[in-house]
N, C-alpha and C. Protein backbone atom coordinates (compact mmCIF):
# COMPACT_ATOMS: atom_id res chain seq x y z
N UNK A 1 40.10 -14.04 115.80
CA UNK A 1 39.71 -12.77 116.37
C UNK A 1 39.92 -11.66 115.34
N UNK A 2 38.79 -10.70 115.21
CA UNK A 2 38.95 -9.36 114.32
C UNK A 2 40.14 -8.50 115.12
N UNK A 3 40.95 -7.96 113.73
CA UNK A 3 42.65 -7.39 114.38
C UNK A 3 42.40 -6.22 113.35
N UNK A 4 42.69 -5.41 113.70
CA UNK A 4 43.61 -4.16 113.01
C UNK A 4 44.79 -3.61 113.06
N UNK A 5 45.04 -2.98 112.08
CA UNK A 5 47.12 -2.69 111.67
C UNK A 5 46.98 -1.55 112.65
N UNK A 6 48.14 -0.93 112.97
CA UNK A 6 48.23 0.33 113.51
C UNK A 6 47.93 1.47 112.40
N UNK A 7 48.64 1.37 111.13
CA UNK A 7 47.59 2.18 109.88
C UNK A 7 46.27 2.23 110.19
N UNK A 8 45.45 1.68 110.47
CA UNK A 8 44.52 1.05 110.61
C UNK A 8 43.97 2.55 111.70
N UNK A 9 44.42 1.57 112.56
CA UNK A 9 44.10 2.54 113.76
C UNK A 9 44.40 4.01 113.78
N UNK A 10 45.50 4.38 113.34
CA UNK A 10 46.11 5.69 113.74
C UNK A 10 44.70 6.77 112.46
N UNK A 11 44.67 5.61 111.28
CA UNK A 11 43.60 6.73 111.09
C UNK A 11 42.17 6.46 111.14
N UNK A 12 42.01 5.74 111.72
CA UNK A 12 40.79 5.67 112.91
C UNK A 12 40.58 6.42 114.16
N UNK A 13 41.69 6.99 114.28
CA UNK A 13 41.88 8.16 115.54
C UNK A 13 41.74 9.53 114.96
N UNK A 14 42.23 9.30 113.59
CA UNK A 14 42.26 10.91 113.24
C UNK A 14 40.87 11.26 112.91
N UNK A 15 40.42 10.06 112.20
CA UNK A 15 38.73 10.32 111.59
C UNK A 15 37.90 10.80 112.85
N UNK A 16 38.03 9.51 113.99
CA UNK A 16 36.92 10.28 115.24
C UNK A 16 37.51 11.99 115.86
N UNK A 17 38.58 11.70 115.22
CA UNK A 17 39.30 13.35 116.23
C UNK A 17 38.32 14.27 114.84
N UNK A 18 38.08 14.23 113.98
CA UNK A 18 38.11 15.10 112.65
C UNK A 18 36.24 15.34 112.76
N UNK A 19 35.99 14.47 113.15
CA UNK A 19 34.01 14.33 113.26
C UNK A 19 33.20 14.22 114.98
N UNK A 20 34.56 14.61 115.78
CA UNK A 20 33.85 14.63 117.22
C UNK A 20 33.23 13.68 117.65
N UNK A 21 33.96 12.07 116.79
CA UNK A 21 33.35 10.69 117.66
C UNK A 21 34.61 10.38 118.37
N UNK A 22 35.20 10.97 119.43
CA UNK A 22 36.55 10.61 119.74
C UNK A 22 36.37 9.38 120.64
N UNK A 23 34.37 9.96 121.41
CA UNK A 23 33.99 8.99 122.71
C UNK A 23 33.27 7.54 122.08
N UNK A 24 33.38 7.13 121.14
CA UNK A 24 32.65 6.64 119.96
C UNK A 24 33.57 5.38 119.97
N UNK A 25 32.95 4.26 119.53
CA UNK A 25 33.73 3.34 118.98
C UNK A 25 33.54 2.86 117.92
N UNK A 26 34.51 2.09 117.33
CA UNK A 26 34.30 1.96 116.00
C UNK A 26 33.27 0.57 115.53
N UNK A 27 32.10 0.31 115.11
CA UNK A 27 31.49 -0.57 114.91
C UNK A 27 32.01 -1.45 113.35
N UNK A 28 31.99 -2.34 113.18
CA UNK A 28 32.30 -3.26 112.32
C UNK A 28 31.47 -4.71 111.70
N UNK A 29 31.34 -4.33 110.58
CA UNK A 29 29.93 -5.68 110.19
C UNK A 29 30.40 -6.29 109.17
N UNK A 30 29.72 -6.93 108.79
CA UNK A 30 29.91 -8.21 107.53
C UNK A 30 28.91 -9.10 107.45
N UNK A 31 28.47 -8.93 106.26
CA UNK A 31 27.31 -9.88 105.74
C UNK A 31 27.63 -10.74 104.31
N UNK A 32 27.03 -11.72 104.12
CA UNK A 32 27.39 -12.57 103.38
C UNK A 32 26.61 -12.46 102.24
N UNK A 33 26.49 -11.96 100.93
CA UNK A 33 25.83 -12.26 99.56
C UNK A 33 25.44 -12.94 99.30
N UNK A 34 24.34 -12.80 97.90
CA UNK A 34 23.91 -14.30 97.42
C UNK A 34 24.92 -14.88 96.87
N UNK A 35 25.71 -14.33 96.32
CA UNK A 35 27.06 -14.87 95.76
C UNK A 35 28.08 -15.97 96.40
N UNK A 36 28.07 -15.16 97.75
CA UNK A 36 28.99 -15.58 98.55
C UNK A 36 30.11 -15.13 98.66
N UNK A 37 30.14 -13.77 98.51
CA UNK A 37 31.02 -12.79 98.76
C UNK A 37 30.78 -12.22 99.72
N UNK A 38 31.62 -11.66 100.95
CA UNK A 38 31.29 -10.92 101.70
C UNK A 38 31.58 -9.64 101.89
N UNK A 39 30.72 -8.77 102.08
CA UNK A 39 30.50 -7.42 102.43
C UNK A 39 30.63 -7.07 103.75
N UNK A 40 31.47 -5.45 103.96
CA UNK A 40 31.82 -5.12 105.33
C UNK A 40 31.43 -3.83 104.97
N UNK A 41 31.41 -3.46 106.31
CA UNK A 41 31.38 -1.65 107.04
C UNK A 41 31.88 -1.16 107.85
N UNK A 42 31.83 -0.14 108.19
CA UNK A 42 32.39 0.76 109.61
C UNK A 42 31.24 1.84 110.02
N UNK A 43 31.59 2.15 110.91
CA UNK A 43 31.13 3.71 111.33
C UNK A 43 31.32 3.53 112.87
N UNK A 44 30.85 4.91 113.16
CA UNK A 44 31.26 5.01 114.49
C UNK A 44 30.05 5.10 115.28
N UNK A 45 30.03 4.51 116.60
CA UNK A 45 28.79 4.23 117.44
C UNK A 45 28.70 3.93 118.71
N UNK A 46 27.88 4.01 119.01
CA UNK A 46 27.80 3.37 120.87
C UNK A 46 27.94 1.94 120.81
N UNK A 47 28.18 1.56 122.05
CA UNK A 47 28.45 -0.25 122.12
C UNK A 47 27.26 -0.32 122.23
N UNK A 48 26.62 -1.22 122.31
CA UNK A 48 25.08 -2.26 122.50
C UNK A 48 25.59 -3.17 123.51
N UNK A 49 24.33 -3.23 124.45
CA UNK A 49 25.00 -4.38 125.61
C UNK A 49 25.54 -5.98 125.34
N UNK A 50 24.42 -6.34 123.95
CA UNK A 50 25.10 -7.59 123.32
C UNK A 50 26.37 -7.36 122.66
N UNK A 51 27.02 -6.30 122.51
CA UNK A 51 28.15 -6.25 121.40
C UNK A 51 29.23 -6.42 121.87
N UNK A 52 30.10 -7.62 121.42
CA UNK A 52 31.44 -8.07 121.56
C UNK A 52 32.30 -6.62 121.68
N UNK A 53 32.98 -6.40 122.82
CA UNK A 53 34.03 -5.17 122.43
C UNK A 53 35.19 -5.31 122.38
N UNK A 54 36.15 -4.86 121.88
CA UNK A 54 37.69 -5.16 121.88
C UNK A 54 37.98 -3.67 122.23
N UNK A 55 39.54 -3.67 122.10
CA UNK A 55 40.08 -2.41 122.31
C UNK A 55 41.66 -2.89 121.95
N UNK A 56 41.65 -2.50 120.67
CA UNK A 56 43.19 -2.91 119.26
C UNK A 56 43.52 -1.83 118.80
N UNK A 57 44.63 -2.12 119.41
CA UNK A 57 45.64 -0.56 118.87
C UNK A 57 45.17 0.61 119.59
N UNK A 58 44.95 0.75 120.49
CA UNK A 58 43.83 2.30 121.01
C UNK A 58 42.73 2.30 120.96
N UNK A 59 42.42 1.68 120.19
CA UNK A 59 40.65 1.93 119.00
C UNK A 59 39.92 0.50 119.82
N UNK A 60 38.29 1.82 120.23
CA UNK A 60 37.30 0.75 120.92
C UNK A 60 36.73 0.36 119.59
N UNK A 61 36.40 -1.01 119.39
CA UNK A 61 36.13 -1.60 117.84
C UNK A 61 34.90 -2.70 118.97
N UNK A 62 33.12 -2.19 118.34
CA UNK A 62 32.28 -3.16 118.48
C UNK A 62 31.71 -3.86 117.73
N UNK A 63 31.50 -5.18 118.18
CA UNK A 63 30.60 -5.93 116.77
C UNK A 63 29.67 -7.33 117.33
N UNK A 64 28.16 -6.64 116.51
CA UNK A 64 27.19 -7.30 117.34
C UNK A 64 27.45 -8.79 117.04
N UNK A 65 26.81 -9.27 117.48
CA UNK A 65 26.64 -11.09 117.74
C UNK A 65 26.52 -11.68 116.18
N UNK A 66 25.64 -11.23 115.26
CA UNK A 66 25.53 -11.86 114.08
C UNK A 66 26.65 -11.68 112.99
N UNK A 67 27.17 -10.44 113.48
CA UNK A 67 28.72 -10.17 112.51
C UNK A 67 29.50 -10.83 113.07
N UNK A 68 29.91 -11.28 113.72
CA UNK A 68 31.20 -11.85 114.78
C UNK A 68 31.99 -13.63 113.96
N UNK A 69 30.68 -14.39 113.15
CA UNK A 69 31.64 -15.25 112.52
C UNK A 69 32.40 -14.68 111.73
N UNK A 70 31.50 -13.68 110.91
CA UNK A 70 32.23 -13.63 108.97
C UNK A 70 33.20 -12.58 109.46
N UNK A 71 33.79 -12.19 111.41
CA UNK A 71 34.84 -11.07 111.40
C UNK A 71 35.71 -11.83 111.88
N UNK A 72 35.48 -13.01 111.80
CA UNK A 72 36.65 -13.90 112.95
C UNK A 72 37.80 -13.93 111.77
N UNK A 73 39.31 -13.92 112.47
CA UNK A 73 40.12 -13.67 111.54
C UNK A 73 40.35 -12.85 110.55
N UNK A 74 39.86 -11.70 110.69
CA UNK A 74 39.40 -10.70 109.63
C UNK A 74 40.68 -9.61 109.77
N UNK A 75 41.59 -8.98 108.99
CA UNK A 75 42.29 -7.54 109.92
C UNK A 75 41.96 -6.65 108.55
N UNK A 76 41.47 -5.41 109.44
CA UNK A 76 41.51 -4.40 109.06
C UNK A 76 42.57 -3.78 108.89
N UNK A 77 42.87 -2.92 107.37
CA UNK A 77 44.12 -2.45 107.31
C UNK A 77 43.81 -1.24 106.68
N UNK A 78 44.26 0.00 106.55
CA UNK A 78 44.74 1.47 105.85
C UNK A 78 45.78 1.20 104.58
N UNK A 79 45.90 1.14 103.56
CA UNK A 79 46.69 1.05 102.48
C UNK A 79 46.66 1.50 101.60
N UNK A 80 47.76 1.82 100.76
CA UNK A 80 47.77 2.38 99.32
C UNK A 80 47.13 1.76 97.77
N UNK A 81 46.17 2.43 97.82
CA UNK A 81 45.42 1.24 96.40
C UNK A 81 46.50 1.59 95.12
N UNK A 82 46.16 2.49 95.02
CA UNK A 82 47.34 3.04 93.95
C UNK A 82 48.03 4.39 94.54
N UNK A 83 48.93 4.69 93.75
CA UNK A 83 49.80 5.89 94.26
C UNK A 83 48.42 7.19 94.73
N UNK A 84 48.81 7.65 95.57
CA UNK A 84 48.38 8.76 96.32
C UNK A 84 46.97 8.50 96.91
N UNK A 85 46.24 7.41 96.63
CA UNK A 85 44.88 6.83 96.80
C UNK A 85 45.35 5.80 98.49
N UNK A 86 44.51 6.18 99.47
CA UNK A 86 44.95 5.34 100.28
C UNK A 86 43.04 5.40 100.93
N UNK A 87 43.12 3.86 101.29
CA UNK A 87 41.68 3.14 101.74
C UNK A 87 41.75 2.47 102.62
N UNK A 88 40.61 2.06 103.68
CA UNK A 88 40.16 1.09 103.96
C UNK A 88 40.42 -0.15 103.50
N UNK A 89 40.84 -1.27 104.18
CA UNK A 89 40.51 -2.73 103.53
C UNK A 89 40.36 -3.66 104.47
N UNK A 90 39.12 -4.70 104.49
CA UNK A 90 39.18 -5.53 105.35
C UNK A 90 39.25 -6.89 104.42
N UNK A 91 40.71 -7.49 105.02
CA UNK A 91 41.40 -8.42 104.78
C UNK A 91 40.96 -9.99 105.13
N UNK A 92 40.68 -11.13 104.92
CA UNK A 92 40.43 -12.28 105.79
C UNK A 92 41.90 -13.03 105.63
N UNK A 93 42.00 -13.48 106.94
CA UNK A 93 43.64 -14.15 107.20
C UNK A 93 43.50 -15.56 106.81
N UNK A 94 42.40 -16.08 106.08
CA UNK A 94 41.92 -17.22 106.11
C UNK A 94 43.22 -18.06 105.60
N UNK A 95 43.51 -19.41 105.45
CA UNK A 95 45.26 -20.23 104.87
C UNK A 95 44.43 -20.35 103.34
N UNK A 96 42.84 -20.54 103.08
CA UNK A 96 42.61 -20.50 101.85
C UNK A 96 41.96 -19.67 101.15
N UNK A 97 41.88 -19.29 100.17
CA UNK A 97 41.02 -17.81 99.26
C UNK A 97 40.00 -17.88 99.77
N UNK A 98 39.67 -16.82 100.34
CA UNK A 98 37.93 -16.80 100.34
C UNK A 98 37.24 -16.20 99.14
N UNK A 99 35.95 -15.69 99.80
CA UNK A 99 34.82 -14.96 98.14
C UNK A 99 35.91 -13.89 98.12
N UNK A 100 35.34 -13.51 97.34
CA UNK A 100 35.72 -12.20 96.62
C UNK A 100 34.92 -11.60 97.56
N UNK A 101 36.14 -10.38 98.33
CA UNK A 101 35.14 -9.08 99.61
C UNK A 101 34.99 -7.81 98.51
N UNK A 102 34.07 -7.18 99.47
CA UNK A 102 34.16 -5.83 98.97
C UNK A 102 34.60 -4.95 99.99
N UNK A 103 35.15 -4.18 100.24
CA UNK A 103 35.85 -3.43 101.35
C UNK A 103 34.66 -2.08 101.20
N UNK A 104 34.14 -1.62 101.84
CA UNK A 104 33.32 -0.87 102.61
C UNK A 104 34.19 0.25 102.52
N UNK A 105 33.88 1.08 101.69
CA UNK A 105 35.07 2.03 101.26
C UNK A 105 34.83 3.37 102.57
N UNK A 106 35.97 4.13 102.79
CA UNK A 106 35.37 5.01 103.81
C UNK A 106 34.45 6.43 103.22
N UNK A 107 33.41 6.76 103.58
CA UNK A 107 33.22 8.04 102.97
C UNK A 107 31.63 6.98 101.90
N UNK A 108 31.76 5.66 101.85
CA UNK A 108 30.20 5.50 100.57
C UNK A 108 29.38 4.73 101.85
N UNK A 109 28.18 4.60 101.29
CA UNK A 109 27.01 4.16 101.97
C UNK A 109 27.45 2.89 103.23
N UNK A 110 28.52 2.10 102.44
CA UNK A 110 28.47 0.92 103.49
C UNK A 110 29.82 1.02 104.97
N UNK A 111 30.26 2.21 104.56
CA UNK A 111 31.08 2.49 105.61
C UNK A 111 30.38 3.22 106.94
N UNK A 112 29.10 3.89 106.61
CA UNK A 112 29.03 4.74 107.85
C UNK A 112 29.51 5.93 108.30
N UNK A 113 30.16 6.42 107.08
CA UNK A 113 30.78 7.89 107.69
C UNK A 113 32.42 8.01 108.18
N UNK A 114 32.83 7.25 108.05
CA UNK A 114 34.24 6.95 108.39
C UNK A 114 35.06 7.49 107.72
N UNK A 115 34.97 8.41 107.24
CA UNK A 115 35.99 9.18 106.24
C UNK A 115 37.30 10.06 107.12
N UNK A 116 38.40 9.85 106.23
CA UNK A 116 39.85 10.37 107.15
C UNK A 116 40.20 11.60 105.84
């Protein structure tokens, strides 16, 4: 199951409080490369009647039917990349390495607007 940290969340609350998606939930994707790396996003959105919904940590988090393998086991986390730099990262809990991800940074094209 897709999980998020409370980092995670708490500034996922501040972002929808900061852009007036408070009624909004947070959508979440992942697609797979030719590589075989996988790519993720965010932004904030209405549910879709097909869309899996959760509700982790506070935060309504949807994700349609075709994202739902490459999010299984997935947690989203808030962390420090380097000193004073803090991001987005979506993590896979997998027991073995997966591809190489790219984390869907908040604020560039593949996030959706999610900036804190």
């Amino acid at each position: 199951m897709f999980t998020l940290t409370s980092a995670a969340a708490q500034q996922i609350r501040l972002a929808a409080a900061a852009s007036a998606a408070h009624d909004m939930a947070l959508r979440v994707a992942a697609q797979q490369a030719a590589d075989g790396s996988i790519e993720y996003g965010m932004g904030f959105d209405e549910a879709g009647d097909d869309d899996m919904r959760l509700l982790l940590e506070g935060v309504a988090v949807v994700i349609a039917d075709p994202h739902q393998p490459l999010l299984e086991d997935t947690v989203l986390d808030y962390v420090e990349l380097e000193p004073g730099e803090f991001n987005f990262i979506f993590a896979p809990r997998a027991a073995e390495p997966a591809p190489a991800a790219k984390a869907g940074a908040c604020g560039d094209s593949a996030c959706g607007g999610c900036s804190a």
